[in-house]
PDB file of N, CA and C in Angstrom:
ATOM      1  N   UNK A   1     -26.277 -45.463  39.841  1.00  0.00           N
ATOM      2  CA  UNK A   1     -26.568 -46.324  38.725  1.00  0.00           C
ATOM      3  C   UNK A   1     -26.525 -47.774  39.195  1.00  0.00           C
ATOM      4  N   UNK A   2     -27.209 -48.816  38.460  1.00  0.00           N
ATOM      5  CA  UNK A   2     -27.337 -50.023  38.693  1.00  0.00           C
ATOM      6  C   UNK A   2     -27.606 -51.025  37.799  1.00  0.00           C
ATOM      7  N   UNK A   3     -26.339 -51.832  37.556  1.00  0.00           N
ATOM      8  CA  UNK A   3     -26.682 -52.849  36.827  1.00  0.00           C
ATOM      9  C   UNK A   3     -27.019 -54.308  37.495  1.00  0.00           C
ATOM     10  N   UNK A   4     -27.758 -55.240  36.475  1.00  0.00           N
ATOM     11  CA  UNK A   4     -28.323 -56.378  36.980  1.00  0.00           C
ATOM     12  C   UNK A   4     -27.632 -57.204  35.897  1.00  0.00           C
ATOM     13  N   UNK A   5     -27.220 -58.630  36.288  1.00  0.00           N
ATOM     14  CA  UNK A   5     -27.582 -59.751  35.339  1.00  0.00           C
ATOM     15  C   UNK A   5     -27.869 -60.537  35.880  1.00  0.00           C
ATOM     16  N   UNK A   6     -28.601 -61.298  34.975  1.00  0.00           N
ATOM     17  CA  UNK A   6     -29.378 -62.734  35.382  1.00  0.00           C
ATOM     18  C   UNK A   6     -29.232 -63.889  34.472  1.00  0.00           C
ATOM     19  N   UNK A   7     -29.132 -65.390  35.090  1.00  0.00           N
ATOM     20  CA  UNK A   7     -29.347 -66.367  34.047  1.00  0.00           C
ATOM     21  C   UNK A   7     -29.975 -67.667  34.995  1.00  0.00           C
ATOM     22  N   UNK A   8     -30.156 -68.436  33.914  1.00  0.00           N
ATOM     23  CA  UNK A   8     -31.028 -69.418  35.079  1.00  0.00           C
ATOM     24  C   UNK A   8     -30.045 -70.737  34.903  1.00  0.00           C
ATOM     25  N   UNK A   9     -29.688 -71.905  35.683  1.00  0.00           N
ATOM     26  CA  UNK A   9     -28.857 -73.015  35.190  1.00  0.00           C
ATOM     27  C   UNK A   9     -29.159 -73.845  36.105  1.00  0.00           C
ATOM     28  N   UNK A  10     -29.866 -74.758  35.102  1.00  0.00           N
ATOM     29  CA  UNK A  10     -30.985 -75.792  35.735  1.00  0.00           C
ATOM     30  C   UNK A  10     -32.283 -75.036  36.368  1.00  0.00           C
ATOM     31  N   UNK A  11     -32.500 -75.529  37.196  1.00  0.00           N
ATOM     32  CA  UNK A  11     -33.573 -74.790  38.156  1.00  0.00           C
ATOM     33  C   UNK A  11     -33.386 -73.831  38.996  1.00  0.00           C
ATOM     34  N   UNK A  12     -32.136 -73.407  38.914  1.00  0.00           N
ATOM     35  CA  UNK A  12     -31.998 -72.103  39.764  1.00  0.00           C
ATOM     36  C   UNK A  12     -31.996 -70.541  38.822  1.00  0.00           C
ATOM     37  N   UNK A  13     -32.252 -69.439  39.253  1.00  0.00           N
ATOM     38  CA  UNK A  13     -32.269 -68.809  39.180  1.00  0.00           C
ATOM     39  C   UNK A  13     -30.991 -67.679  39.665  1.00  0.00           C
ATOM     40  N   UNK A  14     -29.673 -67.097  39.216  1.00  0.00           N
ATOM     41  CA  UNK A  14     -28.701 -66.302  39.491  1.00  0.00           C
ATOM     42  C   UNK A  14     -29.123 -65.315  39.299  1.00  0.00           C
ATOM     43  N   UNK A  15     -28.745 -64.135  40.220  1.00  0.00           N
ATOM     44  CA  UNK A  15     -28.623 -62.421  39.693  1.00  0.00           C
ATOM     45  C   UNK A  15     -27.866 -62.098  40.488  1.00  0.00           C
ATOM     46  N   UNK A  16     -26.733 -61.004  39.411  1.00  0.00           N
ATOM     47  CA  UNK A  16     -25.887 -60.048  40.395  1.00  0.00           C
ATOM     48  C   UNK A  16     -26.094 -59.002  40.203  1.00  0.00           C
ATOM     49  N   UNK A  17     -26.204 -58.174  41.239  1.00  0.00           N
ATOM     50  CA  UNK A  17     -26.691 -56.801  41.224  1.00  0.00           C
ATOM     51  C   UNK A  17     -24.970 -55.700  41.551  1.00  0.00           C
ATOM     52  N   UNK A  18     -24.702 -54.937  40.699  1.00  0.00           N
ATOM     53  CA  UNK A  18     -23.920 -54.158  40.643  1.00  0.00           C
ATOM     54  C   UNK A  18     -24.813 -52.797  40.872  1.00  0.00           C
ATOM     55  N   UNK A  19     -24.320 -51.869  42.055  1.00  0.00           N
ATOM     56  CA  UNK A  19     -24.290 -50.403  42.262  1.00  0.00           C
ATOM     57  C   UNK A  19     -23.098 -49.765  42.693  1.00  0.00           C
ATOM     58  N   UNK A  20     -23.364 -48.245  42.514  1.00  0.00           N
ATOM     59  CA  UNK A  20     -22.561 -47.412  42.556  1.00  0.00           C
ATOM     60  C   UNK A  20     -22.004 -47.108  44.095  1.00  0.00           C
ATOM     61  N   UNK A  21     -23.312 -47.338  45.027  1.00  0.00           N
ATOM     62  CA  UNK A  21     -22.884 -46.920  45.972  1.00  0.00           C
ATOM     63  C   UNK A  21     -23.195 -47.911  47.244  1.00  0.00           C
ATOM     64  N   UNK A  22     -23.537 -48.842  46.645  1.00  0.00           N
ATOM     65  CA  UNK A  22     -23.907 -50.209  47.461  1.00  0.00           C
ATOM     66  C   UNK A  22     -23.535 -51.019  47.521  1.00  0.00           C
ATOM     67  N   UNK A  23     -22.435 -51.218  46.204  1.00  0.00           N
ATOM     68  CA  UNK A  23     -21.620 -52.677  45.806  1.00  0.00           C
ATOM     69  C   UNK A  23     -22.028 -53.540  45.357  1.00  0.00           C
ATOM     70  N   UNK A  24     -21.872 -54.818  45.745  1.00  0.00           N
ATOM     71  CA  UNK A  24     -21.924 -55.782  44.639  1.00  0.00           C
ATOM     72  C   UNK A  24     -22.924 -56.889  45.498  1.00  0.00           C
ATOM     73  N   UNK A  25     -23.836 -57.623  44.470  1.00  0.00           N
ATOM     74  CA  UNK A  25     -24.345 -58.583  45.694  1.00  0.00           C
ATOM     75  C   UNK A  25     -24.385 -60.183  44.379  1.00  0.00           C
ATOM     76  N   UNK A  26     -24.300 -61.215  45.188  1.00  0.00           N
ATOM     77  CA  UNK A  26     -24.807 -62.740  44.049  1.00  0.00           C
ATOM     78  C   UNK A  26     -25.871 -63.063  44.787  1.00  0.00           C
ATOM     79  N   UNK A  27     -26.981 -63.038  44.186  1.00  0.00           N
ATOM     80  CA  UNK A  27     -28.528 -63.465  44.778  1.00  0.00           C
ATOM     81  C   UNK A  27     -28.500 -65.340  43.890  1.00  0.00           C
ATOM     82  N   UNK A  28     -29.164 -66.504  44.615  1.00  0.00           N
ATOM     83  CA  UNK A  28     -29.198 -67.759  44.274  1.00  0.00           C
ATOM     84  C   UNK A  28     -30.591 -67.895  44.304  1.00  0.00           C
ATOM     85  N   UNK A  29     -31.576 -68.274  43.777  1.00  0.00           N
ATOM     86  CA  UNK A  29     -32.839 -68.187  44.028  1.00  0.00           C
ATOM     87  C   UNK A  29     -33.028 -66.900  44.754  1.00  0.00           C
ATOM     88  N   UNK A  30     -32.959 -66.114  44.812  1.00  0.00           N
ATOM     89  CA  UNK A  30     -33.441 -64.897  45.745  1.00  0.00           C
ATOM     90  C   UNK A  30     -33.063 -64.743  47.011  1.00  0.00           C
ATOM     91  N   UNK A  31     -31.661 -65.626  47.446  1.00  0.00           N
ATOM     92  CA  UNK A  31     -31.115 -65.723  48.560  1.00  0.00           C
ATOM     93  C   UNK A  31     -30.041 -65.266  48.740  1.00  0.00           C
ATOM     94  N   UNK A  32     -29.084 -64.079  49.009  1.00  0.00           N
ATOM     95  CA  UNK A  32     -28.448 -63.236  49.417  1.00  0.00           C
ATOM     96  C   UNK A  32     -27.043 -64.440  49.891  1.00  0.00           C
ATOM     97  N   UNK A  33     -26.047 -64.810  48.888  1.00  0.00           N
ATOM     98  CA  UNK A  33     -25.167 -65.182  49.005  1.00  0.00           C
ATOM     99  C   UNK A  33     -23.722 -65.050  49.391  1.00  0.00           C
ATOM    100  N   UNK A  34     -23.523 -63.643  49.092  1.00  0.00           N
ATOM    101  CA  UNK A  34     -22.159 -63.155  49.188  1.00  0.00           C
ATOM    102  C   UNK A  34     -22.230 -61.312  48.674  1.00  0.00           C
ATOM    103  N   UNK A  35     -21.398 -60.832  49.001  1.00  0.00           N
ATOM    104  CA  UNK A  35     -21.708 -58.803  48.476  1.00  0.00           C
ATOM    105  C   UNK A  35     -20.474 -57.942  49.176  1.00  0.00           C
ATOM    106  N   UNK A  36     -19.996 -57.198  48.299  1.00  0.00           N
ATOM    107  CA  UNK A  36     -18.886 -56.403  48.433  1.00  0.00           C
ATOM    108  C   UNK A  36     -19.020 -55.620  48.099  1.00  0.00           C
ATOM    109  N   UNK A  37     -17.959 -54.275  48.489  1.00  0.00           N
ATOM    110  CA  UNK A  37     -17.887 -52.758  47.612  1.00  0.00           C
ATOM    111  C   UNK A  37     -16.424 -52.585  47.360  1.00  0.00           C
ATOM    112  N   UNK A  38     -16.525 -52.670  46.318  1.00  0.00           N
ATOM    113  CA  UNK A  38     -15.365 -52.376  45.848  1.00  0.00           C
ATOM    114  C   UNK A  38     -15.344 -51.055  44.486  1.00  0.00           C
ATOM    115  N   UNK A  39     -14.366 -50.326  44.257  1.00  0.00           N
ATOM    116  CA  UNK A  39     -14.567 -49.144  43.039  1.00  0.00           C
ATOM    117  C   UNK A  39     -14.358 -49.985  41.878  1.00  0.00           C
ATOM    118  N   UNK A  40     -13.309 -50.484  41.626  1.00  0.00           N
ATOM    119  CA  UNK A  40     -13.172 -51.038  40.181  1.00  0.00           C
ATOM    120  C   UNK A  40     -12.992 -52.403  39.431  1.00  0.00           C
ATOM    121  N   UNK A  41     -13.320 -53.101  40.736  1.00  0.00           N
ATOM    122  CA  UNK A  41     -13.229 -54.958  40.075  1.00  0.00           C
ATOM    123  C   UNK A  41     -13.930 -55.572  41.531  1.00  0.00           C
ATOM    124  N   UNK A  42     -14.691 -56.466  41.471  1.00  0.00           N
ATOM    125  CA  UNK A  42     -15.235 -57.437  42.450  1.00  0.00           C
ATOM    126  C   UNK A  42     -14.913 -58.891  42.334  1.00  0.00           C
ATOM    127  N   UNK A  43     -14.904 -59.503  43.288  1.00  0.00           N
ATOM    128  CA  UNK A  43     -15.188 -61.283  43.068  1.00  0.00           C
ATOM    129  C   UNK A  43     -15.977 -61.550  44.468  1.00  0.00           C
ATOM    130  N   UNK A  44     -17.507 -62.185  43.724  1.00  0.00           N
ATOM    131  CA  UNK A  44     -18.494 -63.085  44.661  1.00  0.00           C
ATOM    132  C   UNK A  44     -18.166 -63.758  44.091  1.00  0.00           C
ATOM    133  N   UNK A  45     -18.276 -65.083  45.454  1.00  0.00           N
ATOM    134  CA  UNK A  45     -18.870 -66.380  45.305  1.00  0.00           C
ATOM    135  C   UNK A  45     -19.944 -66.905  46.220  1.00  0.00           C
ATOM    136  N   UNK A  46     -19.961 -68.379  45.528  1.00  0.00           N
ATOM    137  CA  UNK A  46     -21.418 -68.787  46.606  1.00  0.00           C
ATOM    138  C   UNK A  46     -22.029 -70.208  45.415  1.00  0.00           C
ATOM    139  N   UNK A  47     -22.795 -70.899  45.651  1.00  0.00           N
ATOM    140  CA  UNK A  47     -23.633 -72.570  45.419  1.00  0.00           C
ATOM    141  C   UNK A  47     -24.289 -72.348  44.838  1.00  0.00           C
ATOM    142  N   UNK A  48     -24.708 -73.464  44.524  1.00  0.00           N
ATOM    143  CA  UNK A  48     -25.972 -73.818  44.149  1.00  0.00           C
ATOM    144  C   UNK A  48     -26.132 -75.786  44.249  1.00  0.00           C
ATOM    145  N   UNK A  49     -27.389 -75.830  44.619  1.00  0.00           N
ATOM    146  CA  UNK A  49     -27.309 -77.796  44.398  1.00  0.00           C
ATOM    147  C   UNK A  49     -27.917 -77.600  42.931  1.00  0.00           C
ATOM    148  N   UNK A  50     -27.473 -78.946  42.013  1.00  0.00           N
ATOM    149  CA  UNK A  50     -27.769 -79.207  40.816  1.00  0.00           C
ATOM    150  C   UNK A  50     -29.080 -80.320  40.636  1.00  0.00           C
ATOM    151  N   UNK A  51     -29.554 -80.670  39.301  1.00  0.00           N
ATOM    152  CA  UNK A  51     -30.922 -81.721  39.542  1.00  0.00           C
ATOM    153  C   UNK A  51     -30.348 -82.586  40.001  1.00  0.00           C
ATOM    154  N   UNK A  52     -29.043 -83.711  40.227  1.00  0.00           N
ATOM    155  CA  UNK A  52     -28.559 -84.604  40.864  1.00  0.00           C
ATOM    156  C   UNK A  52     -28.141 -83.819  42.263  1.00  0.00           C
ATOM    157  N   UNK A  53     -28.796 -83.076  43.094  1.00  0.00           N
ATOM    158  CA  UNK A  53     -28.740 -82.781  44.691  1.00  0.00           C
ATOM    159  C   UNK A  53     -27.076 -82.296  44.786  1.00  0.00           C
ATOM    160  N   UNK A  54     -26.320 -82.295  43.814  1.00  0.00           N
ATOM    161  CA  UNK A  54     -24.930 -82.072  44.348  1.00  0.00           C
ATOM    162  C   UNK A  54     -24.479 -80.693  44.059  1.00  0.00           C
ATOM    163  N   UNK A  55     -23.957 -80.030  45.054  1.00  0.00           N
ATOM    164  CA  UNK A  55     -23.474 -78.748  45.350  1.00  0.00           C
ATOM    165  C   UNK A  55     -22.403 -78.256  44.314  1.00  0.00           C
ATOM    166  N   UNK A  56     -22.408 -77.005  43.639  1.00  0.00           N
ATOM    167  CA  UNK A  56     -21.978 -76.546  42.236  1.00  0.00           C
ATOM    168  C   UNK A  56     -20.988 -75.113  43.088  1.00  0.00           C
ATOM    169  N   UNK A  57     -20.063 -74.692  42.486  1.00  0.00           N
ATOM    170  CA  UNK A  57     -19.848 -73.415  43.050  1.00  0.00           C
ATOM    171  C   UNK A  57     -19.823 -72.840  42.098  1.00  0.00           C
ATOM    172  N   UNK A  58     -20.300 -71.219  42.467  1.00  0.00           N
ATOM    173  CA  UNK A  58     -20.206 -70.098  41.676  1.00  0.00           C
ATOM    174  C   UNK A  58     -19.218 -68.788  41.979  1.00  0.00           C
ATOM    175  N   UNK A  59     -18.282 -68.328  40.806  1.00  0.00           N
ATOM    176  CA  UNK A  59     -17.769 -66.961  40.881  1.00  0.00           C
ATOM    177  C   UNK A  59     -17.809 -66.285  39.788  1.00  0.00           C
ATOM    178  N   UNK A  60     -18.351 -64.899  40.288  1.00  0.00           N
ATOM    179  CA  UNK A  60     -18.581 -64.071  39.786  1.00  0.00           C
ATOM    180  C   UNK A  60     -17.312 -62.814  39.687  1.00  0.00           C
ATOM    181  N   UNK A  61     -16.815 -62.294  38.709  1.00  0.00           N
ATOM    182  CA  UNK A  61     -16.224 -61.369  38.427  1.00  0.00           C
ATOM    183  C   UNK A  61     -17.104 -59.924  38.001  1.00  0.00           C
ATOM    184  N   UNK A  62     -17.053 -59.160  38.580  1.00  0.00           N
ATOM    185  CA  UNK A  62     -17.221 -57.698  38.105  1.00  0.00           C
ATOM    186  C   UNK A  62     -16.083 -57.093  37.785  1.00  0.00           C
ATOM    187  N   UNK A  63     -16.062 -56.061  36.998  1.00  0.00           N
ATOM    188  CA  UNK A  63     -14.993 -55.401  36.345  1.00  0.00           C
ATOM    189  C   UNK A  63     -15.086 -54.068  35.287  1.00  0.00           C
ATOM    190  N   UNK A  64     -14.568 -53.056  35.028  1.00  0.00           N
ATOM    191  CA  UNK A  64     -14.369 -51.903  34.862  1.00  0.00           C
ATOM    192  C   UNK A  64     -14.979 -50.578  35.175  1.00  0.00           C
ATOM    193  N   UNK A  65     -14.966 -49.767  34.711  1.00  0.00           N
ATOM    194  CA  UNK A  65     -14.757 -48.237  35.080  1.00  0.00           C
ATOM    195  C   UNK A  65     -15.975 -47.410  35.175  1.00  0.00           C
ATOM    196  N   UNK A  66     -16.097 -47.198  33.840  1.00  0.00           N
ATOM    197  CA  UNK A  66     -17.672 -46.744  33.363  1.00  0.00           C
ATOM    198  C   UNK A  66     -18.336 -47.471  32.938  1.00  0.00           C
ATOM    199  N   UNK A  67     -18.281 -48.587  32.126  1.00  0.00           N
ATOM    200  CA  UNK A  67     -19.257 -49.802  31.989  1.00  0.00           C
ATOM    201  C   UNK A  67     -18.615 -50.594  32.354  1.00  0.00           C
ATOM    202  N   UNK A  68     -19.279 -51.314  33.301  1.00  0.00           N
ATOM    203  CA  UNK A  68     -19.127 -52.791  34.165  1.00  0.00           C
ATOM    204  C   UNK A  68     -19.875 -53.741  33.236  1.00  0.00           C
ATOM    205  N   UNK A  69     -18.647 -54.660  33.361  1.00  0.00           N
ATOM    206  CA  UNK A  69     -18.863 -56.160  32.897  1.00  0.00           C
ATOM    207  C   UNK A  69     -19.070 -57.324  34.158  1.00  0.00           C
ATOM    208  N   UNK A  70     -19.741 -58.510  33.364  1.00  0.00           N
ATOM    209  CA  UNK A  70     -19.925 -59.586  34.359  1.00  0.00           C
ATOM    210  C   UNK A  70     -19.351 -60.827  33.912  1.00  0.00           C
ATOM    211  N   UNK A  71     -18.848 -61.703  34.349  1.00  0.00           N
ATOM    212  CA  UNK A  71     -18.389 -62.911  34.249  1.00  0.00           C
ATOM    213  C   UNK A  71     -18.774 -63.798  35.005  1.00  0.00           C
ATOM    214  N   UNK A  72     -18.932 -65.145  34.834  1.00  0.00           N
ATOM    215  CA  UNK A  72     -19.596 -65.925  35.611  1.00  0.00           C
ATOM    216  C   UNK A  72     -19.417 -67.147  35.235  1.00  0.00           C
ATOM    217  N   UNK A  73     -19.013 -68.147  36.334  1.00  0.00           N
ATOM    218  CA  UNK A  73     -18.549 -69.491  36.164  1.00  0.00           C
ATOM    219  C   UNK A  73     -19.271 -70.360  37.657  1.00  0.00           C
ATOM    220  N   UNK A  74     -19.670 -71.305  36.692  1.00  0.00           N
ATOM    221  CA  UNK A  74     -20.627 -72.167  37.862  1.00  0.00           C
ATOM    222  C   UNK A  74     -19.138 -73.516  37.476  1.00  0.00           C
ATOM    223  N   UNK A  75     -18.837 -74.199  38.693  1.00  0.00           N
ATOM    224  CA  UNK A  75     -17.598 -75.493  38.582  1.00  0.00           C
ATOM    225  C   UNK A  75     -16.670 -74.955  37.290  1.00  0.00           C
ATOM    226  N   UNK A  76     -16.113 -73.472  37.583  1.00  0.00           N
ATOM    227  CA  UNK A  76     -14.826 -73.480  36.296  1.00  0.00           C
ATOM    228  C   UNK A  76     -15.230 -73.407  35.192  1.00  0.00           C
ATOM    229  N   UNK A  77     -17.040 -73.352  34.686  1.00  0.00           N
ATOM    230  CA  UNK A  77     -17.266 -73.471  33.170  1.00  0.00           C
ATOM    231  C   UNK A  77     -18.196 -71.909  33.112  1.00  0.00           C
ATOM    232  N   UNK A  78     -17.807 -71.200  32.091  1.00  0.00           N
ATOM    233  CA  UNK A  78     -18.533 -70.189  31.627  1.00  0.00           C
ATOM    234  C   UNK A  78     -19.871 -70.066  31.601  1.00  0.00           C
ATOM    235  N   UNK A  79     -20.566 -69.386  31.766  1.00  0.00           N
ATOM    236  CA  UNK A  79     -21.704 -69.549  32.057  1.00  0.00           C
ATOM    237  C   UNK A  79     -22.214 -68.236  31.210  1.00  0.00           C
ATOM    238  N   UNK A  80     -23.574 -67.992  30.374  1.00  0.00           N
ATOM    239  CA  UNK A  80     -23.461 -66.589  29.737  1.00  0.00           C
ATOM    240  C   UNK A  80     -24.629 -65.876  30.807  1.00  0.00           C
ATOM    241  N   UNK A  81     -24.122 -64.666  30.865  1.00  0.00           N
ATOM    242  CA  UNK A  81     -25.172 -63.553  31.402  1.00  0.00           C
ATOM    243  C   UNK A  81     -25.974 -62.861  30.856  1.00  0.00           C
ATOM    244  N   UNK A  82     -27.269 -62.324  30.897  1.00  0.00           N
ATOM    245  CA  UNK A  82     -27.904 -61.406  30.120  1.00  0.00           C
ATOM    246  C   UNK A  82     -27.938 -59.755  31.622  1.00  0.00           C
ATOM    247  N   UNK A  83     -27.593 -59.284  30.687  1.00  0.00           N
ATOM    248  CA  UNK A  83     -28.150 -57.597  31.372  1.00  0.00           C
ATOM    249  C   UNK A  83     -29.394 -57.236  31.312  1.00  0.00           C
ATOM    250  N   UNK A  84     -29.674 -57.278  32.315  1.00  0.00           N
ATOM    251  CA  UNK A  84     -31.592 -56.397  32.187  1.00  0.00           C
ATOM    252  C   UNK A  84     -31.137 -55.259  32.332  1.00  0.00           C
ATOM    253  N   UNK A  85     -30.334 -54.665  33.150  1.00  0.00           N
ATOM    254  CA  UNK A  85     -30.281 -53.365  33.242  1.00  0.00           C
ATOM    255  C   UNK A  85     -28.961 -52.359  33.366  1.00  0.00           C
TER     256      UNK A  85
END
């Protein structure tokens, strides 16, 4: 199984891809940032530059059992996710 979320903030484009048997990945524009396997909780991180050129950080939380949740904070502030899948 495989879940996705995505959101966009500013001009970039985020997705984290959650699988079962592949783990976890944070894509930044389509650029392969950070990825783990873990069974029941993850943390990526990884950037982004903002429209003022200055470098932002991102972490991502994955978390539970049978349905996985996502969390996501660009500089410490919440950020919302949508699930495509």
């Amino acid at each position: 199984m495989k879940s996705i979320w995505t959101t966009h903030y500013e001009n970039n484009e985020i997705k984290v891809e959650n699988t079962w048997f592949n783990g976890e990945r944070l894509y930044v524009n389509g650029i392969l940032q950070d990825e783990k396997t873990s069974l029941f909780s993850s943390n990526l991180t990884g950037h982004l530059i903002n429209a003022n050129n200055q470098r932002e950080n991102i972490k991502v939380s994955l978390f539970g059992y049978v349905k996985i949740k996502c969390s996501l904070f660009i500089n410490d502030k919440k950020i919302e996710v949508i699930q495509e899948k």
